[in-house]
C-alpha atoms as a PDB file:
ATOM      1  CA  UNK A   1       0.000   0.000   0.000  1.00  0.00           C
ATOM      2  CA  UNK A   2       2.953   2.515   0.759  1.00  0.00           C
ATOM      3  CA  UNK A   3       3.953   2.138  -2.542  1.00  0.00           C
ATOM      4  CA  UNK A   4       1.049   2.707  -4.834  1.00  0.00           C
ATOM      5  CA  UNK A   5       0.450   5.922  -2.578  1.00  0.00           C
ATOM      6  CA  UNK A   6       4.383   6.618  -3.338  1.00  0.00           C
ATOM      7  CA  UNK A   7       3.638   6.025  -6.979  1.00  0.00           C
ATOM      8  CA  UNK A   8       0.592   7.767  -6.940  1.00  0.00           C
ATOM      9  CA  UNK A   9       1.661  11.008  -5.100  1.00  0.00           C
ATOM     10  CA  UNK A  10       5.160  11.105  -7.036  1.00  0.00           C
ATOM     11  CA  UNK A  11       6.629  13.680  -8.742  1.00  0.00           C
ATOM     12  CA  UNK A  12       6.300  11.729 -12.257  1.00  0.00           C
ATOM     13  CA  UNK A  13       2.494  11.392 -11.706  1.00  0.00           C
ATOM     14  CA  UNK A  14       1.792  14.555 -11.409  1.00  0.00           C
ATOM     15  CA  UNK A  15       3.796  15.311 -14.488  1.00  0.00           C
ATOM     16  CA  UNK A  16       1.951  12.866 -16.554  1.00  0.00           C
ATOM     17  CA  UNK A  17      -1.315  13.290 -14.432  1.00  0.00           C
ATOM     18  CA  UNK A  18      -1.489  17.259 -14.065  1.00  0.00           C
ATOM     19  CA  UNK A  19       1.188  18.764 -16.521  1.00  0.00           C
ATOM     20  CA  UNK A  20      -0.286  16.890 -20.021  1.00  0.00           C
ATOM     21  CA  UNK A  21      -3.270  17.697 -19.872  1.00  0.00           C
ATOM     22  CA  UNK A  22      -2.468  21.323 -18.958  1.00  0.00           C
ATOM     23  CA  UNK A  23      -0.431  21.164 -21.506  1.00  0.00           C
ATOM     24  CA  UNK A  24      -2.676  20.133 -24.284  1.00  0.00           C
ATOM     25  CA  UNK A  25      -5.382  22.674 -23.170  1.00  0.00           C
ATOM     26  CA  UNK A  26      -3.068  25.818 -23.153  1.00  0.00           C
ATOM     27  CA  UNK A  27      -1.783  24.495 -27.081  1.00  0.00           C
ATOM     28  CA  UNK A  28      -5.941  23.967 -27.956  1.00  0.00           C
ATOM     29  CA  UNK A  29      -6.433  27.181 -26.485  1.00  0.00           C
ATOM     30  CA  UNK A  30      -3.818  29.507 -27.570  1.00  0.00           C
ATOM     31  CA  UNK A  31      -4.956  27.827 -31.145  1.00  0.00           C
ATOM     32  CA  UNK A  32      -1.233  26.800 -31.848  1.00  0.00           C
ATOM     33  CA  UNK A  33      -2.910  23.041 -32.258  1.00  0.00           C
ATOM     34  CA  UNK A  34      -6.123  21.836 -33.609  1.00  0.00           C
ATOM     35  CA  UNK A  35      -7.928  18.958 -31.066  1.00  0.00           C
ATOM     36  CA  UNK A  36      -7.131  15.247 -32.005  1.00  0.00           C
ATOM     37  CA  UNK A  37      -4.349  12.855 -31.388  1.00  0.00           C
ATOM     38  CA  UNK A  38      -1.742  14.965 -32.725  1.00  0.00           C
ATOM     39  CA  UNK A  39      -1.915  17.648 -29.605  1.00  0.00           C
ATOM     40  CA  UNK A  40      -1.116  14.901 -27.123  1.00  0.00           C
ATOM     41  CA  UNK A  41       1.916  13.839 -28.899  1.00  0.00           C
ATOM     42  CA  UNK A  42       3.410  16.940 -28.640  1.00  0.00           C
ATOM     43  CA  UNK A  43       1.950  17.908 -25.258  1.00  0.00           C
ATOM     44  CA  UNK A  44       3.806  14.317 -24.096  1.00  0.00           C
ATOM     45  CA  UNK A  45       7.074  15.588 -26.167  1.00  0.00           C
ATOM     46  CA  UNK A  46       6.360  18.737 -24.076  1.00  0.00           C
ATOM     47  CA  UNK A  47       6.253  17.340 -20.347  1.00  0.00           C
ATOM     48  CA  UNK A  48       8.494  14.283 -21.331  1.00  0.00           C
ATOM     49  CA  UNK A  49      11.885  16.449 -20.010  1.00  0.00           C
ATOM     50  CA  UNK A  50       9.986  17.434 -16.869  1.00  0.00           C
ATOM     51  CA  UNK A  51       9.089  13.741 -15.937  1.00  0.00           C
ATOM     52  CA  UNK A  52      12.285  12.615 -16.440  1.00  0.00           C
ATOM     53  CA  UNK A  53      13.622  15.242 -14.188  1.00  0.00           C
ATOM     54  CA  UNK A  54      11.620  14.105 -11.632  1.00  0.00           C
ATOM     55  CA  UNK A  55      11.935  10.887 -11.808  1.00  0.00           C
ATOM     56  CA  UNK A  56      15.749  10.744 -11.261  1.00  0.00           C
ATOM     57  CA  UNK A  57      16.163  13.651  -9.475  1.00  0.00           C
ATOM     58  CA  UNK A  58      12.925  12.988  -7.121  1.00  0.00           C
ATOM     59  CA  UNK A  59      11.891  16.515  -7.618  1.00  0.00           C
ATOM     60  CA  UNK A  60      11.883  19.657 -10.088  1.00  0.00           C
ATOM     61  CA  UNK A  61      13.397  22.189  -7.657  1.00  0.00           C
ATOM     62  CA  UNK A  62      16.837  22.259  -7.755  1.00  0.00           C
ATOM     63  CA  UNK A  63      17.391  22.656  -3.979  1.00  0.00           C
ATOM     64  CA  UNK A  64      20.568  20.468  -1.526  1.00  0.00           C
END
């Protein structure tokens, strides 16, 4: 159980589960994309960098 709520509450999940999306609706929005599957593609390509940061470095701030 510890570790699906440390899965769950990571900093990769809330890339993928908070940062895509908002990253698909600000391309849709500003009109730089039409809607369809295209938009997620590159709103993945977009927040790809940031959940890889996380995930080895266990967070986005760069703090010691």
């Amino acid at each position: 159980m510890e570790y699906v709520l440390r899965l769950l509450l990571s900093p990769a999940a809330f890339a993928i589960g908070f940062l895509w999306p908002l990253a698909v609706q600000v391309l849709q929005r500003a009109e730089l994309m039409t809607p369809g599957p295209s938009v997620w593609l590159v709103g993945a390509l977009i927040v790809l960098p940031f959940t890889l940061m996380a995930h080895f470095r266990g967070s986005w701030i760069w703090l010691r």
